[in-house]
Protein backbone atom coordinates (compact mmCIF):
# COMPACT_ATOMS: atom_id res chain seq x y z
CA UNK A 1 115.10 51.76 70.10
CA UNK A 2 117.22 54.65 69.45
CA UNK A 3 114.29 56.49 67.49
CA UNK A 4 112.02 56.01 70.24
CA UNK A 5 114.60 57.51 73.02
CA UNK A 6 115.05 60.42 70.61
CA UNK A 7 111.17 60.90 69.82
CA UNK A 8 110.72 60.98 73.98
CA UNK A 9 113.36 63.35 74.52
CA UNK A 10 111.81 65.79 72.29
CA UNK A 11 108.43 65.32 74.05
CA UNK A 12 110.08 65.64 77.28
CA UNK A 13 112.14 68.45 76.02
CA UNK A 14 109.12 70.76 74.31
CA UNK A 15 106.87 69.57 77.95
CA UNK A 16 109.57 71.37 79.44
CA UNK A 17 109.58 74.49 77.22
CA UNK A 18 105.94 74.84 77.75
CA UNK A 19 105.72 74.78 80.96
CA UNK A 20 109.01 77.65 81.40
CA UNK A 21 106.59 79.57 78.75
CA UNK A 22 103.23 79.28 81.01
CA UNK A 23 105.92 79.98 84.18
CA UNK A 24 107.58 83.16 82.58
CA UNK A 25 104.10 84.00 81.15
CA UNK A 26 102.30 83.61 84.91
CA UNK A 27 105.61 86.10 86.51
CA UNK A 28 105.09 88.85 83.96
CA UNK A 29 101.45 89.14 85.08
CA UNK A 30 102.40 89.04 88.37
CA UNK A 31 104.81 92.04 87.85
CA UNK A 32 102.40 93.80 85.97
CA UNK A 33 100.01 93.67 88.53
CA UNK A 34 102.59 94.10 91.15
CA UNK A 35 103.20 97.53 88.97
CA UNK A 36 99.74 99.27 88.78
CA UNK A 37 98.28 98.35 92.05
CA UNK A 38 95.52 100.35 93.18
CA UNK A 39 97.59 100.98 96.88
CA UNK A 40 100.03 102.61 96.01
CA UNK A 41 98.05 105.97 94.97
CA UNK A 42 96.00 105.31 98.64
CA UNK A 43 99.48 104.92 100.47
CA UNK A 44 100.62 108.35 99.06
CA UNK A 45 97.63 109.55 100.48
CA UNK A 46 98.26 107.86 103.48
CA UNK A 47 101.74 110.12 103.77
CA UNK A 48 99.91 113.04 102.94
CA UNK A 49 97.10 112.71 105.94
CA UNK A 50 99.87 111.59 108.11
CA UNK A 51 102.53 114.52 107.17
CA UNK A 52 100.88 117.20 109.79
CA UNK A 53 101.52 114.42 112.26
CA UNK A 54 104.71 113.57 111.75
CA UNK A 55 105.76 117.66 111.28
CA UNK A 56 104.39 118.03 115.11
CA UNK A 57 106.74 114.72 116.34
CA UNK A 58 109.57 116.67 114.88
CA UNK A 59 108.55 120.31 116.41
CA UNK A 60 108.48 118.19 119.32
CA UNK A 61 111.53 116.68 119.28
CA UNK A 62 113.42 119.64 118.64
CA UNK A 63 111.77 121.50 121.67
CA UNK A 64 112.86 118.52 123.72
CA UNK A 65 116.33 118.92 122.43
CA UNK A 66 116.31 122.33 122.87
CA UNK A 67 115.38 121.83 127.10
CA UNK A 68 118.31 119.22 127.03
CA UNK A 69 120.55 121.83 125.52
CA UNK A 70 119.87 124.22 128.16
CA UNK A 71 120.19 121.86 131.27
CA UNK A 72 123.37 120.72 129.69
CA UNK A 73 124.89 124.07 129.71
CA UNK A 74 123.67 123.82 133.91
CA UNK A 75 126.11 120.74 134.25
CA UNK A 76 129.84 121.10 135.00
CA UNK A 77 131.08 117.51 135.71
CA UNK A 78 132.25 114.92 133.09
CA UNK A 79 131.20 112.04 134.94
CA UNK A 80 127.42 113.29 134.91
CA UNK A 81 127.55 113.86 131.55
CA UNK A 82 129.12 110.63 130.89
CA UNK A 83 126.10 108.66 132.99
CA UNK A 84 123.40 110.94 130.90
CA UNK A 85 125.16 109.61 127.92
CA UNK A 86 125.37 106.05 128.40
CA UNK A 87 121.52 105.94 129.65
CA UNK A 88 120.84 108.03 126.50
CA UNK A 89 118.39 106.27 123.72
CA UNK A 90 118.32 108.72 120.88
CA UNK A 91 121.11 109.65 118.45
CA UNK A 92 120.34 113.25 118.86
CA UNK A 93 120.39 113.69 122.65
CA UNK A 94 123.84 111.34 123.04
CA UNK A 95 124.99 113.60 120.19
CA UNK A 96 124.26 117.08 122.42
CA UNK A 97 125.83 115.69 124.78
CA UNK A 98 128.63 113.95 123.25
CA UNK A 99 129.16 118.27 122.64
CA UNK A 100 128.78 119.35 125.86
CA UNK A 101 131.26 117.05 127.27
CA UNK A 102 133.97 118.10 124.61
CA UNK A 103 133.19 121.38 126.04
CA UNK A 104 133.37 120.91 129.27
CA UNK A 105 137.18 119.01 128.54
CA UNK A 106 138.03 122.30 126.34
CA UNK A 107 137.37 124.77 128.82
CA UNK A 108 139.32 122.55 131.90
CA UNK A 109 142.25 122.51 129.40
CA UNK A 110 142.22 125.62 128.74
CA UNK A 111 141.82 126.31 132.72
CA UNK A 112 144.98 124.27 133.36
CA UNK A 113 147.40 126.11 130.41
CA UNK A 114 149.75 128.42 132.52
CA UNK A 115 149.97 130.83 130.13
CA UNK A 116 147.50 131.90 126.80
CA UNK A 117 148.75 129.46 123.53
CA UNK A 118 149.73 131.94 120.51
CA UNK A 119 149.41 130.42 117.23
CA UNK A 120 153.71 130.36 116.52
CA UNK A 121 154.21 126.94 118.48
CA UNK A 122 154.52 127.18 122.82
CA UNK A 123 155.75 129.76 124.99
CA UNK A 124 158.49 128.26 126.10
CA UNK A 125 160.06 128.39 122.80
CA UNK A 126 160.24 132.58 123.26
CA UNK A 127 162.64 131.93 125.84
């Protein structure tokens, strides 16, 4: 009995080898293949037909961030800004105006100082 349990584990055993050879054998070909595909010389031509395209979405964003630059230079109230930059979709524009309002809070501060800031500490220091 005991030489007939060993005799089917080593069938069993080399079965199993086999197929992990014909498994690992049927991967590498499908790397290989994966590798040199035909597609991926036609999708670089793809980019190339499609490059003039995209360079015109980008001249055209930037001309459309350029008119929101200018009408946010019109506004003068935080809250306005603040609505424009919650219904904002694109990083860009909330990032314009994310600037203008920091602007806008920079030049009320400096509106509200009593006296001009020198770079030694406060005035009231000179005193």
């Amino acid at each position: 009995e005991a030489t007939l349990d060993l005799a089917e584990r080593r069938r069993i055993r080399s079965a199993i080898r086999e197929l992990q050879r014909q498994e690992l054998e049927r991967d590498e070909e499908t790397l290989a293949s994966k590798r040199f595909r035909p597609e991926r010389s036609s999708h670089r031509q793809d980019d190339k037909e499609n490059w003039p395209q995209s360079r015109r979405l980008e001249e055209e964003q930037q001309a459309a961030l350029t008119a929101l630059s200018e009408q946010l230079e019109a506004i003068t109230s935080v809250e306005e800004l603040t609505k424009l930059l919650r219904a904002a979709g694109e990083y860009e524009e909330r990032k314009l105006i994310r600037a203008a309002i920091r602007k806008l809070r920079a030049e009320e501060i400096e509106g509200e100082a009593p006296f001009p800031c020198s770079g030694r500490g406060n005035a009231l220091g000179s005193l």
